[in-house]
PDB file of N, CA and C in Angstrom:
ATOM      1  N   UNK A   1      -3.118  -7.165 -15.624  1.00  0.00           N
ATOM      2  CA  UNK A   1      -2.355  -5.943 -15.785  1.00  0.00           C
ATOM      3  C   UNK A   1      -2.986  -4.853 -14.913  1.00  0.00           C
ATOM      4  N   UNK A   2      -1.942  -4.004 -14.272  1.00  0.00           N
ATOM      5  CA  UNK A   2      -2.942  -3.039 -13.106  1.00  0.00           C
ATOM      6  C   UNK A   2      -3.421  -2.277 -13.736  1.00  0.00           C
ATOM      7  N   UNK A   3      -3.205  -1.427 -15.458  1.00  0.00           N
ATOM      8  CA  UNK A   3      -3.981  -0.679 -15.799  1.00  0.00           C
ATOM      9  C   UNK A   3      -5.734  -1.045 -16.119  1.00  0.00           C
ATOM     10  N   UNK A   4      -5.814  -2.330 -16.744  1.00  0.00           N
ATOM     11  CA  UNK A   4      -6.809  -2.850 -16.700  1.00  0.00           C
ATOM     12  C   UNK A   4      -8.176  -3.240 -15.092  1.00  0.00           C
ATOM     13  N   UNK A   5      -7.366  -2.841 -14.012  1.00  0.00           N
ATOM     14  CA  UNK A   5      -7.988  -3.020 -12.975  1.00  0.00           C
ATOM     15  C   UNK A   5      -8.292  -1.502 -12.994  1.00  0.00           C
ATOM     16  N   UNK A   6      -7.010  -0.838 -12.686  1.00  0.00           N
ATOM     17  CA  UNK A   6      -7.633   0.437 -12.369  1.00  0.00           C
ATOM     18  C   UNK A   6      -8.513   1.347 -13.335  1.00  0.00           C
ATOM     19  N   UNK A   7      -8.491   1.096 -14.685  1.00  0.00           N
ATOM     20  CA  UNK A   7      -9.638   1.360 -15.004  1.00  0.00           C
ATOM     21  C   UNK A   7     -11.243   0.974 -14.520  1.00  0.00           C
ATOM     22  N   UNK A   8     -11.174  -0.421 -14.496  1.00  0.00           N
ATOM     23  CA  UNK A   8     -12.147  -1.228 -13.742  1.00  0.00           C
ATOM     24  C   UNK A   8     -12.997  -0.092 -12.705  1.00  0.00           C
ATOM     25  N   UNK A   9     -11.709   0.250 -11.888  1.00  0.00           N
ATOM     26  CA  UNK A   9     -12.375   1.203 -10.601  1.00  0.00           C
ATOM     27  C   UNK A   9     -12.646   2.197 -10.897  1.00  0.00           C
ATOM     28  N   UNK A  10     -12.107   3.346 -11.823  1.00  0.00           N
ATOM     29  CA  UNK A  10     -12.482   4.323 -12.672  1.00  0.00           C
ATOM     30  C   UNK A  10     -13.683   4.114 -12.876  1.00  0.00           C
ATOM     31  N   UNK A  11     -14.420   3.193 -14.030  1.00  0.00           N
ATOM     32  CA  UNK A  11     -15.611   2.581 -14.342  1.00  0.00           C
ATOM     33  C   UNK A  11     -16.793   2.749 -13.590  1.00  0.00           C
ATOM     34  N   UNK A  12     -16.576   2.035 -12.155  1.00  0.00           N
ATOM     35  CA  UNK A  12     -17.131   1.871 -11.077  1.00  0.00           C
ATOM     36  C   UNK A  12     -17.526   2.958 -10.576  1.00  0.00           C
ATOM     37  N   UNK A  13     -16.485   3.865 -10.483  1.00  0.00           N
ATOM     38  CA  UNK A  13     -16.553   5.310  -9.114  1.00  0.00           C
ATOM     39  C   UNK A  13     -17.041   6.306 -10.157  1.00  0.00           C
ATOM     40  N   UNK A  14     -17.083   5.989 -11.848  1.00  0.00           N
ATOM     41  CA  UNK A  14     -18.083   7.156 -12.576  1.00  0.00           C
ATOM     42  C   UNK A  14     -16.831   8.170 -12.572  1.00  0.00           C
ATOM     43  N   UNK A  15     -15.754   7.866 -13.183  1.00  0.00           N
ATOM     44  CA  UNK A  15     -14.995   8.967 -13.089  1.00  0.00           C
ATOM     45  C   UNK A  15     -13.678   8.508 -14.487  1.00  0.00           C
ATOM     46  N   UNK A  16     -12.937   9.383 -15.069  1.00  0.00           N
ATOM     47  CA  UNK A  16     -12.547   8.785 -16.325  1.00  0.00           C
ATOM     48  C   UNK A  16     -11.271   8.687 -15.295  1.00  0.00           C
ATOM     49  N   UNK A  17     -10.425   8.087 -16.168  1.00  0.00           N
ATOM     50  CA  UNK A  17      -8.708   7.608 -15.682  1.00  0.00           C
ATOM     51  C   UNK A  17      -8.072   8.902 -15.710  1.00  0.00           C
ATOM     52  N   UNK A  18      -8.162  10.295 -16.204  1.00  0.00           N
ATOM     53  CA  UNK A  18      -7.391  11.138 -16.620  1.00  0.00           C
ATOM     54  C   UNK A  18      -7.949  11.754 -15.367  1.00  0.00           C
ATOM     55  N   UNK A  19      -8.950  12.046 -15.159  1.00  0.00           N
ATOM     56  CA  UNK A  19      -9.819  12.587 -13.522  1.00  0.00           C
ATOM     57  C   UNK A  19      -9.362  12.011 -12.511  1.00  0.00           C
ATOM     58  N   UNK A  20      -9.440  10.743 -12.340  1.00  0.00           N
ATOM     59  CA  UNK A  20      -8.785   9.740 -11.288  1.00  0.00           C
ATOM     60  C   UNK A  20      -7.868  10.656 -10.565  1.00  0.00           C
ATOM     61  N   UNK A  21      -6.906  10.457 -11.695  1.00  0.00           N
ATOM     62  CA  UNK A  21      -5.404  10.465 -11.635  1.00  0.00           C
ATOM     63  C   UNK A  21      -5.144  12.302 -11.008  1.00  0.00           C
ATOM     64  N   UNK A  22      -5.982  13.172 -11.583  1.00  0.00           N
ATOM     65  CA  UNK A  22      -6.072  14.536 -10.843  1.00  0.00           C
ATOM     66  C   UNK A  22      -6.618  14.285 -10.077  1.00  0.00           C
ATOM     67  N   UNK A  23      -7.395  14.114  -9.660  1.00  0.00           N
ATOM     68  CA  UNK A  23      -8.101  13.982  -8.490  1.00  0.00           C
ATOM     69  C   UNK A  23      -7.319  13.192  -6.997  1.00  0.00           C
ATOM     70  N   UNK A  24      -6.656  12.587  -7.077  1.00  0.00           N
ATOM     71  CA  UNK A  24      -5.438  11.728  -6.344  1.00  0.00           C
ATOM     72  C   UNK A  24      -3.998  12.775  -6.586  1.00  0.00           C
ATOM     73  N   UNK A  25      -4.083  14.208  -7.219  1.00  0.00           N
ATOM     74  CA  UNK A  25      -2.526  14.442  -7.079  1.00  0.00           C
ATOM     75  C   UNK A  25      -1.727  13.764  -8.091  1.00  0.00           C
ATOM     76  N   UNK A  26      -2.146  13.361  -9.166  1.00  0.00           N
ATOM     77  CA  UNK A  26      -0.924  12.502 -10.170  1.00  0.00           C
ATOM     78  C   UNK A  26      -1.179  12.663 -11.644  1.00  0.00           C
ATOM     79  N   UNK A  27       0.301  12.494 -12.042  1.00  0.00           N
ATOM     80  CA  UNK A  27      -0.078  12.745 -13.329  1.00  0.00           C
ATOM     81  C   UNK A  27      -1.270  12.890 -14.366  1.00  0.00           C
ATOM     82  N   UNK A  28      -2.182  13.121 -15.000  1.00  0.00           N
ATOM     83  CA  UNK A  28      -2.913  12.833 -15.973  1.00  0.00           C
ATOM     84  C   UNK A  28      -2.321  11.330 -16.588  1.00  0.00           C
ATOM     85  N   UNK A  29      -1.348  11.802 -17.107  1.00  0.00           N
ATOM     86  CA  UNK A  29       0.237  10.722 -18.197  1.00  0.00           C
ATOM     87  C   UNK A  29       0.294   9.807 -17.780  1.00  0.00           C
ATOM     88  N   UNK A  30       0.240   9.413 -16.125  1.00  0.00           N
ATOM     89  CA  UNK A  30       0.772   8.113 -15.221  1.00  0.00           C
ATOM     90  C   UNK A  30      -0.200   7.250 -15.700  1.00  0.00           C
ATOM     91  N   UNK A  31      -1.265   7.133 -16.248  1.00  0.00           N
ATOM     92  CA  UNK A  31      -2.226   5.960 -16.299  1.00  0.00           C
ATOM     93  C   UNK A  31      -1.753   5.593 -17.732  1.00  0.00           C
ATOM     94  N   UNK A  32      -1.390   6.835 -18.392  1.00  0.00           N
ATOM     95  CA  UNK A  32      -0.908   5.755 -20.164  1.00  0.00           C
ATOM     96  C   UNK A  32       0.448   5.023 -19.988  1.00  0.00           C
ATOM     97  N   UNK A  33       1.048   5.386 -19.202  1.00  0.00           N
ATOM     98  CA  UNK A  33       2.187   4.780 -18.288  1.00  0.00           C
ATOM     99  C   UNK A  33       2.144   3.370 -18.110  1.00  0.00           C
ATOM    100  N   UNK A  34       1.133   3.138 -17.198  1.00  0.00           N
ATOM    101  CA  UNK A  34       1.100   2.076 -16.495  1.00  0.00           C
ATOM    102  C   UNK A  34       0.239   1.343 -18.219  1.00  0.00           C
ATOM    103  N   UNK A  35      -0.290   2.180 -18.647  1.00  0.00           N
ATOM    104  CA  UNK A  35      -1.401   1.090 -19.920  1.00  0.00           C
ATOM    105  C   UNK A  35       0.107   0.451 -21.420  1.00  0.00           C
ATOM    106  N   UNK A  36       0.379   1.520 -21.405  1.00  0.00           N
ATOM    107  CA  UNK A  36       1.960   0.823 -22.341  1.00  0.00           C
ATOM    108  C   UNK A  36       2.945   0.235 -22.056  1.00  0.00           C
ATOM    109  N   UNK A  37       3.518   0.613 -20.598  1.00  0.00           N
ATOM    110  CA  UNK A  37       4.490  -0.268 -20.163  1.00  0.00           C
ATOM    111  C   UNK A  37       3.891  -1.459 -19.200  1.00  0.00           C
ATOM    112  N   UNK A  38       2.968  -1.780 -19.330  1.00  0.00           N
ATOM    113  CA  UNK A  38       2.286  -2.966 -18.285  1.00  0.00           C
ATOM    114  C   UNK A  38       3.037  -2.803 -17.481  1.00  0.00           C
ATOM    115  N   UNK A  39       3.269  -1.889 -16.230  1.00  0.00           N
ATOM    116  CA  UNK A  39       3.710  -1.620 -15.164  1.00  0.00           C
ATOM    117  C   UNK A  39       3.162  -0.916 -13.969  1.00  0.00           C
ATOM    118  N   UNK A  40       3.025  -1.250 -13.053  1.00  0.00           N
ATOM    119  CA  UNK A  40       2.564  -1.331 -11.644  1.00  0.00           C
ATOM    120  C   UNK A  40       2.814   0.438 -11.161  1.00  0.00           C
ATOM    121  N   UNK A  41       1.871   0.838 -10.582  1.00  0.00           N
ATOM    122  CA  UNK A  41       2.559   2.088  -9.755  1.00  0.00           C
ATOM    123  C   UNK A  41       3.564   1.782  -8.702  1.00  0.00           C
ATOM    124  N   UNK A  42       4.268   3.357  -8.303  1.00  0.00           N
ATOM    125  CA  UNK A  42       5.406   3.045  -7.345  1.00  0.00           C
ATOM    126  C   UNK A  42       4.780   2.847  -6.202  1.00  0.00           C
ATOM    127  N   UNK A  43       5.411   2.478  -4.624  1.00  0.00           N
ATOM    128  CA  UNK A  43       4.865   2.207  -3.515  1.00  0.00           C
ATOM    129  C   UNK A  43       4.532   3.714  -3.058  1.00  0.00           C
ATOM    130  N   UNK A  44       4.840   4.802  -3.628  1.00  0.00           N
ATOM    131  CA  UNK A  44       4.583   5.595  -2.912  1.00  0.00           C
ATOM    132  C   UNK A  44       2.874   6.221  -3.645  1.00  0.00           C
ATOM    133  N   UNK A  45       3.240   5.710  -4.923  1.00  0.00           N
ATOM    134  CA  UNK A  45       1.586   5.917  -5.110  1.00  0.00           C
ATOM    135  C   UNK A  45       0.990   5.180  -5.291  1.00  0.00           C
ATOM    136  N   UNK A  46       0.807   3.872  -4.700  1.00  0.00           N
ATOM    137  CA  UNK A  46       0.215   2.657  -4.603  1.00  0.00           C
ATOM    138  C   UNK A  46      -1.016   3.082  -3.435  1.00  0.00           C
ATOM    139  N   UNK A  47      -0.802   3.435  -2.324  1.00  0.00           N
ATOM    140  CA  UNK A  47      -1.111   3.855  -1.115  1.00  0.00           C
ATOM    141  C   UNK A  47      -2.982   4.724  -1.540  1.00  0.00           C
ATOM    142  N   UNK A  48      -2.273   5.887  -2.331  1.00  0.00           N
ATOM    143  CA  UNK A  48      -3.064   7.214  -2.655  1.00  0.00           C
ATOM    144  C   UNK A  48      -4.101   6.454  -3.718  1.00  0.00           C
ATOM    145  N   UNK A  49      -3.885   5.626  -4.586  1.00  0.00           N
ATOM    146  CA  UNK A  49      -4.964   4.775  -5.416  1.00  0.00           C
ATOM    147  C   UNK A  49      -6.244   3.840  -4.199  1.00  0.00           C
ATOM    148  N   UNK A  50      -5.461   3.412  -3.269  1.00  0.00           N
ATOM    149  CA  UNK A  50      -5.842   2.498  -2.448  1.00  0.00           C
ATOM    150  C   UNK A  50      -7.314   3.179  -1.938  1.00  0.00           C
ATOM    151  N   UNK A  51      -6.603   4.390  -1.087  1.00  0.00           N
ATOM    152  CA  UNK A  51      -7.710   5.533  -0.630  1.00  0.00           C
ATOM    153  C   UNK A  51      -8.751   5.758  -0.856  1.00  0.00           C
ATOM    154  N   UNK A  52      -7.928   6.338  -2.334  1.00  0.00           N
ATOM    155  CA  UNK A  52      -8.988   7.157  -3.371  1.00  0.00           C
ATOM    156  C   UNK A  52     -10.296   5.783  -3.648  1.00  0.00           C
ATOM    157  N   UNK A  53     -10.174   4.929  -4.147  1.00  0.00           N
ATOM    158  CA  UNK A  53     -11.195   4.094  -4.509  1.00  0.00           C
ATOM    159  C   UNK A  53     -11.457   3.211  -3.111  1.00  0.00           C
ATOM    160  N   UNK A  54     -10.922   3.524  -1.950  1.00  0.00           N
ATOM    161  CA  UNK A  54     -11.599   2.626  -1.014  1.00  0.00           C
ATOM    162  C   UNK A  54     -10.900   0.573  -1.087  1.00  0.00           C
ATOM    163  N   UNK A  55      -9.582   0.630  -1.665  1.00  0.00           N
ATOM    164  CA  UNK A  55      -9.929  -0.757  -1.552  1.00  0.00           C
ATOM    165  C   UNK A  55      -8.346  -1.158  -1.233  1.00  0.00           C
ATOM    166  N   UNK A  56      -7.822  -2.212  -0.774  1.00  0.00           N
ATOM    167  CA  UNK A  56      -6.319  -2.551  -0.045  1.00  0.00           C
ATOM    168  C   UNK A  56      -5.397  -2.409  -1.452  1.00  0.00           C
ATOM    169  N   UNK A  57      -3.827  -1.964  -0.990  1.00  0.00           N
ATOM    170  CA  UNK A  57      -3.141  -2.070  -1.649  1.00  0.00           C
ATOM    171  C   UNK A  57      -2.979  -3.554  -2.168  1.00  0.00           C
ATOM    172  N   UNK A  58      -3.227  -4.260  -1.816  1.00  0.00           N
ATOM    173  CA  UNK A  58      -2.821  -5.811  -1.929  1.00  0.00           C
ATOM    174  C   UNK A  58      -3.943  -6.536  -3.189  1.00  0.00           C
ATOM    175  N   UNK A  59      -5.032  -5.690  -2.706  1.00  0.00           N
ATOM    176  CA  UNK A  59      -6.388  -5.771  -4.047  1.00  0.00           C
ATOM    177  C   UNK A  59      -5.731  -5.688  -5.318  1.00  0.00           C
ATOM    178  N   UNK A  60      -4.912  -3.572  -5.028  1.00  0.00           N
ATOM    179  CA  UNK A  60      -4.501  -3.307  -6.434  1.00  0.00           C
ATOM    180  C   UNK A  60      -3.546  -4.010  -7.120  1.00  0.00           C
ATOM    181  N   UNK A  61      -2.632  -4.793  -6.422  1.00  0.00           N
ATOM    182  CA  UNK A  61      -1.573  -5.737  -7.316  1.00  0.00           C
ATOM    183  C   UNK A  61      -1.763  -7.025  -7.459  1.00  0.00           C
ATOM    184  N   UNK A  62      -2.826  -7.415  -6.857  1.00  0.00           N
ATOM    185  CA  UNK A  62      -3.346  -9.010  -7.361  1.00  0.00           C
ATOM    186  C   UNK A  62      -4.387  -9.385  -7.672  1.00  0.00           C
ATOM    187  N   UNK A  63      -5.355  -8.137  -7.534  1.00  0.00           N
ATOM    188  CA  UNK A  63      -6.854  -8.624  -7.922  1.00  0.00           C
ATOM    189  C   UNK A  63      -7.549  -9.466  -7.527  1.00  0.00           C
ATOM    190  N   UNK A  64      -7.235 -10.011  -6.409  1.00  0.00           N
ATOM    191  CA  UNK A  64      -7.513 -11.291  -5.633  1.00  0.00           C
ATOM    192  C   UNK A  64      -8.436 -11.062  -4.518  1.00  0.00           C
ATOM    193  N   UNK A  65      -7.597 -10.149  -3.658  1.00  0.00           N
ATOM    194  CA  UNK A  65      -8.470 -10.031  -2.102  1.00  0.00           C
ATOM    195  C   UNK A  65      -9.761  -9.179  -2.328  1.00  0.00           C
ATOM    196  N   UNK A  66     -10.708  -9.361  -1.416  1.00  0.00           N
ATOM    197  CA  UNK A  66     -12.023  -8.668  -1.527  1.00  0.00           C
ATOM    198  C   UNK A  66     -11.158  -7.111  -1.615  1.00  0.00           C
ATOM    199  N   UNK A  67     -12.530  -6.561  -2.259  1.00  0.00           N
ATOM    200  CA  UNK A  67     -12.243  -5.124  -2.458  1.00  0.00           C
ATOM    201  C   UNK A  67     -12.402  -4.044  -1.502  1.00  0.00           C
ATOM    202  N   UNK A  68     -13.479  -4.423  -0.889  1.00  0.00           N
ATOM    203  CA  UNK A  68     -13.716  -3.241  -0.119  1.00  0.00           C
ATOM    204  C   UNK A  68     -12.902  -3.145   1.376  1.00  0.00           C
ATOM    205  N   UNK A  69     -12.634  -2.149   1.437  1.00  0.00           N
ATOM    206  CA  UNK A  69     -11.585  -1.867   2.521  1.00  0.00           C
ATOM    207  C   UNK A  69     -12.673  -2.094   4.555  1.00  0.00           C
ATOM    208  N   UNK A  70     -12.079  -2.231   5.267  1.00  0.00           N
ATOM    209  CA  UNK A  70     -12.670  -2.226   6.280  1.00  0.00           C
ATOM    210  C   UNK A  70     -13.338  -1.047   6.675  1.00  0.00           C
ATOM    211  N   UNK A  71     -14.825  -0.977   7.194  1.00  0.00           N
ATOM    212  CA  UNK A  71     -15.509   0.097   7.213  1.00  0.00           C
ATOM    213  C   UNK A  71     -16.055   0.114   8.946  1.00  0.00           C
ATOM    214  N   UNK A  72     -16.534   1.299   9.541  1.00  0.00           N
ATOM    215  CA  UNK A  72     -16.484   1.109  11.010  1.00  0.00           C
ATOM    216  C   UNK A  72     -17.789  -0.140  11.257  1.00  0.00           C
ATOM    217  N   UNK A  73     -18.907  -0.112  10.347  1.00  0.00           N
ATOM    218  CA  UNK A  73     -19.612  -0.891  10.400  1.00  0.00           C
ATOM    219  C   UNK A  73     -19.147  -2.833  10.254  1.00  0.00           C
ATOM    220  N   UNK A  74     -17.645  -2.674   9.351  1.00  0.00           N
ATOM    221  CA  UNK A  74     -16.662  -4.189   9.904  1.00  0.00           C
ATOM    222  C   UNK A  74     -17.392  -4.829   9.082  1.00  0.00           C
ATOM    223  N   UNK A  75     -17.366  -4.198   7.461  1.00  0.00           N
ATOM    224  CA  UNK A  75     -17.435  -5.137   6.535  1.00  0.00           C
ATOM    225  C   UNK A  75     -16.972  -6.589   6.179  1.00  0.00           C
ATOM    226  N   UNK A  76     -15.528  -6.208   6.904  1.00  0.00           N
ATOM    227  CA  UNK A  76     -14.771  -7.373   6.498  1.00  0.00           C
ATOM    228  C   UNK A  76     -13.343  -7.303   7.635  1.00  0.00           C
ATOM    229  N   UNK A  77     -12.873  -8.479   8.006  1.00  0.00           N
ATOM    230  CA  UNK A  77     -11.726  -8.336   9.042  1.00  0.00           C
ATOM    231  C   UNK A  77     -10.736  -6.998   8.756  1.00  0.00           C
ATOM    232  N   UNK A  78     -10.040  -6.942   9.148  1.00  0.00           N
ATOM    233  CA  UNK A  78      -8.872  -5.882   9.134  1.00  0.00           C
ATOM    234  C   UNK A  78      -7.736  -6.695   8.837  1.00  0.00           C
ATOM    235  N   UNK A  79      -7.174  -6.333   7.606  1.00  0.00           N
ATOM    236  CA  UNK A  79      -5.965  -6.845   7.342  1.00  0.00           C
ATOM    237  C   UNK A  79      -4.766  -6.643   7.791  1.00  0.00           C
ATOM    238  N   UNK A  80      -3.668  -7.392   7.650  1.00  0.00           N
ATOM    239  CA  UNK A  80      -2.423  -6.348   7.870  1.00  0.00           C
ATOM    240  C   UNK A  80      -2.026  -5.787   6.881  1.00  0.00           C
ATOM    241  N   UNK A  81      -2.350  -5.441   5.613  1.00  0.00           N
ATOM    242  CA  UNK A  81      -2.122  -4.647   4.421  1.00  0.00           C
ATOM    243  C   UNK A  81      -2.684  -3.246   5.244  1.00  0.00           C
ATOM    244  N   UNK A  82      -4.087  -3.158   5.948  1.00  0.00           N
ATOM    245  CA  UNK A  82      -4.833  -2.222   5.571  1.00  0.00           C
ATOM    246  C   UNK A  82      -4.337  -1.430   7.181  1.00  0.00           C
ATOM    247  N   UNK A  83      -4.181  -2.313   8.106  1.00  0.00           N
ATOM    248  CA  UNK A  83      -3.465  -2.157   9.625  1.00  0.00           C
ATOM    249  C   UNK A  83      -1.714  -0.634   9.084  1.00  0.00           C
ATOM    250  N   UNK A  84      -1.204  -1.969   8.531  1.00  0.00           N
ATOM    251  CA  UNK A  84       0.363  -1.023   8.114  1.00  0.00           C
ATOM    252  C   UNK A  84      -0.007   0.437   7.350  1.00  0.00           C
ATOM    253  N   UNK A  85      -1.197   0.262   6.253  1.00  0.00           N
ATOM    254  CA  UNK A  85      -0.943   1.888   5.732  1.00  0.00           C
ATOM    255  C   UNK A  85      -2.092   2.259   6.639  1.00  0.00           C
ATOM    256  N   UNK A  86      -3.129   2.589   7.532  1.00  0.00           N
ATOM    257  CA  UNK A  86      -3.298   3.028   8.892  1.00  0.00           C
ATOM    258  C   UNK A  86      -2.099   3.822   9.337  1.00  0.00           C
ATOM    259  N   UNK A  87      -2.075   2.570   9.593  1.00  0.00           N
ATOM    260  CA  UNK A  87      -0.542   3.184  10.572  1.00  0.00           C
ATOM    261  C   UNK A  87       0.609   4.250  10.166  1.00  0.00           C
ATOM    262  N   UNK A  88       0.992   4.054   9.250  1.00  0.00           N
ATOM    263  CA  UNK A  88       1.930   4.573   8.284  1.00  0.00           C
ATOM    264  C   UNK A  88       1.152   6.251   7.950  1.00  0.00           C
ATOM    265  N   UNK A  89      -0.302   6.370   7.679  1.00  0.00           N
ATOM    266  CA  UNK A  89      -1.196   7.631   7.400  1.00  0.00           C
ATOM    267  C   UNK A  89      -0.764   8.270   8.632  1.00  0.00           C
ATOM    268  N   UNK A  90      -1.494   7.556   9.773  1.00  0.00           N
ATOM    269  CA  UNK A  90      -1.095   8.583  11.186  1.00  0.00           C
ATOM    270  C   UNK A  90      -0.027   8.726  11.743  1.00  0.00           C
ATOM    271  N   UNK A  91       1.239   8.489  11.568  1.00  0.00           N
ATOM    272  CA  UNK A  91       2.301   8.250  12.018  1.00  0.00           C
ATOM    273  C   UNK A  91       2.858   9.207  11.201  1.00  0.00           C
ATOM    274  N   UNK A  92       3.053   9.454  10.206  1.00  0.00           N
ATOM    275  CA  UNK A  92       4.251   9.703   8.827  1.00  0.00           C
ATOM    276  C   UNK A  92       4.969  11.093   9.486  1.00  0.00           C
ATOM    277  N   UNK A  93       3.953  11.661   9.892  1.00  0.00           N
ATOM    278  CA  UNK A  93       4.298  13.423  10.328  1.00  0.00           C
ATOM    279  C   UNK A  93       4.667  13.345  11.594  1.00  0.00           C
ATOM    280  N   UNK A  94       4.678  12.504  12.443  1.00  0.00           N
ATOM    281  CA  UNK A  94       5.097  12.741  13.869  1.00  0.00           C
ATOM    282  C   UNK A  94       6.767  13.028  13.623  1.00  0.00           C
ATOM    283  N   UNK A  95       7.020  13.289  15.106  1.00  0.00           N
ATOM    284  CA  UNK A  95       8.049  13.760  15.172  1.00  0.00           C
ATOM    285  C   UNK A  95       9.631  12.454  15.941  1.00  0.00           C
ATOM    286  N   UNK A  96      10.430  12.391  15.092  1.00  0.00           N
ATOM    287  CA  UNK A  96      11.034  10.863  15.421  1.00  0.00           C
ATOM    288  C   UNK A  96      10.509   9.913  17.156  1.00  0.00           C
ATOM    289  N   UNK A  97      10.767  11.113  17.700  1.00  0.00           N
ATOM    290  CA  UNK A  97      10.446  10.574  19.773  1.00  0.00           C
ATOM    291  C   UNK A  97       9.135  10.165  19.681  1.00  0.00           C
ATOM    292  N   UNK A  98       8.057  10.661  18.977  1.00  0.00           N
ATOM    293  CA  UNK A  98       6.858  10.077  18.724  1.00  0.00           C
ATOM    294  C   UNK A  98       6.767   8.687  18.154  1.00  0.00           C
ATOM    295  N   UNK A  99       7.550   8.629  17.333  1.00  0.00           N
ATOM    296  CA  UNK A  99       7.754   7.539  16.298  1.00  0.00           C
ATOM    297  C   UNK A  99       7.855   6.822  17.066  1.00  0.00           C
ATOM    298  N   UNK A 100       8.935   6.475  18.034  1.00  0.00           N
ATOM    299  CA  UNK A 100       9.717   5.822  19.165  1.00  0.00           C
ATOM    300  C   UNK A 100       8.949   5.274  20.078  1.00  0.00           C
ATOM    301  N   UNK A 101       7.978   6.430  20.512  1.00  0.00           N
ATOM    302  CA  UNK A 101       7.367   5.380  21.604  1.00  0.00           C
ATOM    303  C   UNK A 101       6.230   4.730  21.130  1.00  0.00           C
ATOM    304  N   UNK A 102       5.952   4.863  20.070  1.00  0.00           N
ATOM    305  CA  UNK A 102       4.631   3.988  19.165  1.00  0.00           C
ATOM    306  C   UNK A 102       5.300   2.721  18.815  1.00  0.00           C
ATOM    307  N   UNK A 103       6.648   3.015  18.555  1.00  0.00           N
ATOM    308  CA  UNK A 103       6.953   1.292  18.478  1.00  0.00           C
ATOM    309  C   UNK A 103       7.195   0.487  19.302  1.00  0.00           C
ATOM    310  N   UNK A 104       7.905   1.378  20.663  1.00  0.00           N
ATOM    311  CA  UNK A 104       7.714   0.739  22.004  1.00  0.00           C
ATOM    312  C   UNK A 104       6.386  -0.118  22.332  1.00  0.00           C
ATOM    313  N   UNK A 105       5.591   1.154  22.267  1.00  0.00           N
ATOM    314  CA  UNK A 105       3.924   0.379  22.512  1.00  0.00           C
ATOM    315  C   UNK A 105       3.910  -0.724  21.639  1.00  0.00           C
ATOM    316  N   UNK A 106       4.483  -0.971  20.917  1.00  0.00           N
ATOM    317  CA  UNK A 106       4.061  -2.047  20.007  1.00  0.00           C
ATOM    318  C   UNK A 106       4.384  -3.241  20.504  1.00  0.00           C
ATOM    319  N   UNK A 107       5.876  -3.092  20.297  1.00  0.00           N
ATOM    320  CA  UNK A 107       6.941  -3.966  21.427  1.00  0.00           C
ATOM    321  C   UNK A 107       6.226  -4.613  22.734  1.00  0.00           C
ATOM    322  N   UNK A 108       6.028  -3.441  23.479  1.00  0.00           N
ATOM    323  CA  UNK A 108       5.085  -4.133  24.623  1.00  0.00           C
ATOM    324  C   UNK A 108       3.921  -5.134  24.514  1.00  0.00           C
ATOM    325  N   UNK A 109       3.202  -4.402  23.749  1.00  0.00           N
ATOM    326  CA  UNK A 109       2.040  -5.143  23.787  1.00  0.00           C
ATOM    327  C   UNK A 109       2.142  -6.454  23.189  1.00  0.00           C
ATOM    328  N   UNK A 110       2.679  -7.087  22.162  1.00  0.00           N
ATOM    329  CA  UNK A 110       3.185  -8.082  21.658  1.00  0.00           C
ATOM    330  C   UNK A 110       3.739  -8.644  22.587  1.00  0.00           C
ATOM    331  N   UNK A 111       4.624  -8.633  23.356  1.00  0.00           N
ATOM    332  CA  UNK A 111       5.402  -9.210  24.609  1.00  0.00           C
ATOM    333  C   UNK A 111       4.238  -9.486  25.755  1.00  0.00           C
ATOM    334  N   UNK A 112       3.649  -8.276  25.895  1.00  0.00           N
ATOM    335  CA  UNK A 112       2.677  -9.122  26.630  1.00  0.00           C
ATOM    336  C   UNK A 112       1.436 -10.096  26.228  1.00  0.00           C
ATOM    337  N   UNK A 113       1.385  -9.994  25.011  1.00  0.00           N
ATOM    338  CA  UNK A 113       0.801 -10.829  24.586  1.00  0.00           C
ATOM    339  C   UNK A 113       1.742 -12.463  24.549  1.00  0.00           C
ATOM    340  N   UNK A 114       2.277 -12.195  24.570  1.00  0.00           N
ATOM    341  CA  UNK A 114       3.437 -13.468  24.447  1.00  0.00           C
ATOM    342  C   UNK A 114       3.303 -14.233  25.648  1.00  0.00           C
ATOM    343  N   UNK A 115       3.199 -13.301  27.077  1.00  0.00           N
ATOM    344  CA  UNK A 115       3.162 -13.618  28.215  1.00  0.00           C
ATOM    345  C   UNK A 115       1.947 -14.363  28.401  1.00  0.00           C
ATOM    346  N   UNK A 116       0.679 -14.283  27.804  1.00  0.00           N
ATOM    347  CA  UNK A 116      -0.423 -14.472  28.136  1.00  0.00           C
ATOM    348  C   UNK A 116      -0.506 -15.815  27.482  1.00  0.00           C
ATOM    349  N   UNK A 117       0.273 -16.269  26.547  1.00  0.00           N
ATOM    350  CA  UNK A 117       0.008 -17.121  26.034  1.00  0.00           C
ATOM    351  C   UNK A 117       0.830 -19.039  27.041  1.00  0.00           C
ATOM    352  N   UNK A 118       1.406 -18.122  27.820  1.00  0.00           N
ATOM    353  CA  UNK A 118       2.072 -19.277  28.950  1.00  0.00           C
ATOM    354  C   UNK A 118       1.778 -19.206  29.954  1.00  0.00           C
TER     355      UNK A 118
END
């Protein structure tokens, strides 16, 4: 159950669930939320939990993948969980034509990677 994890990290980071949850911008309420209705946060605050405790969205809904998020020292590979909200952080505020040619670049580089492979 994710309330039972995210307490877990609460635990960990020395901070109660009701703090957490201010401290991230969110309800106080949202954590008895998630503890009575055994229910998951939304994607839009899935992200801001991730942050706040340092560890992949993909951690918080399966409890599975290592925890700690990639650090410049390259704790651990770079995921594409942790690649997309990157991306998604620096991107969100640009302006659409910005948007545009970041996916171009993307486009490209993939293609040429494609090329390299024949």
């Amino acid at each position: 159950m994710f309330y039972d994890l995210f307490k877990l990290l609460c635990d960990e980071k020395g901070v109660s669930v009701s703090k957490a949850c201010i401290e991230m911008g969110l309800s106080r309420s949202i954590a008895a939320k998630w503890k009575n209705t055994r229910t998951n946060p939304s994607a839009e605050v899935l992200p801001k939990i991730a942050k706040y405790f340092g560890v992949t969205t993909d951690y918080l809904l399966t409890g599975e993948q290592t925890k700690k998020a990639p650090t410049p020292e390259g704790e651990r590979p770079i995921m594409m969980d942790d690649f997309t909200y990157a991306f998604y952080e620096e991107s969100k505020d640009l302006p659409d034509e910005k948007k545009k040619m970041l996916l171009d670049m993307a486009r490209f580089m993939k293609a040429d990677i494609e090329k390299e492979k024949v």
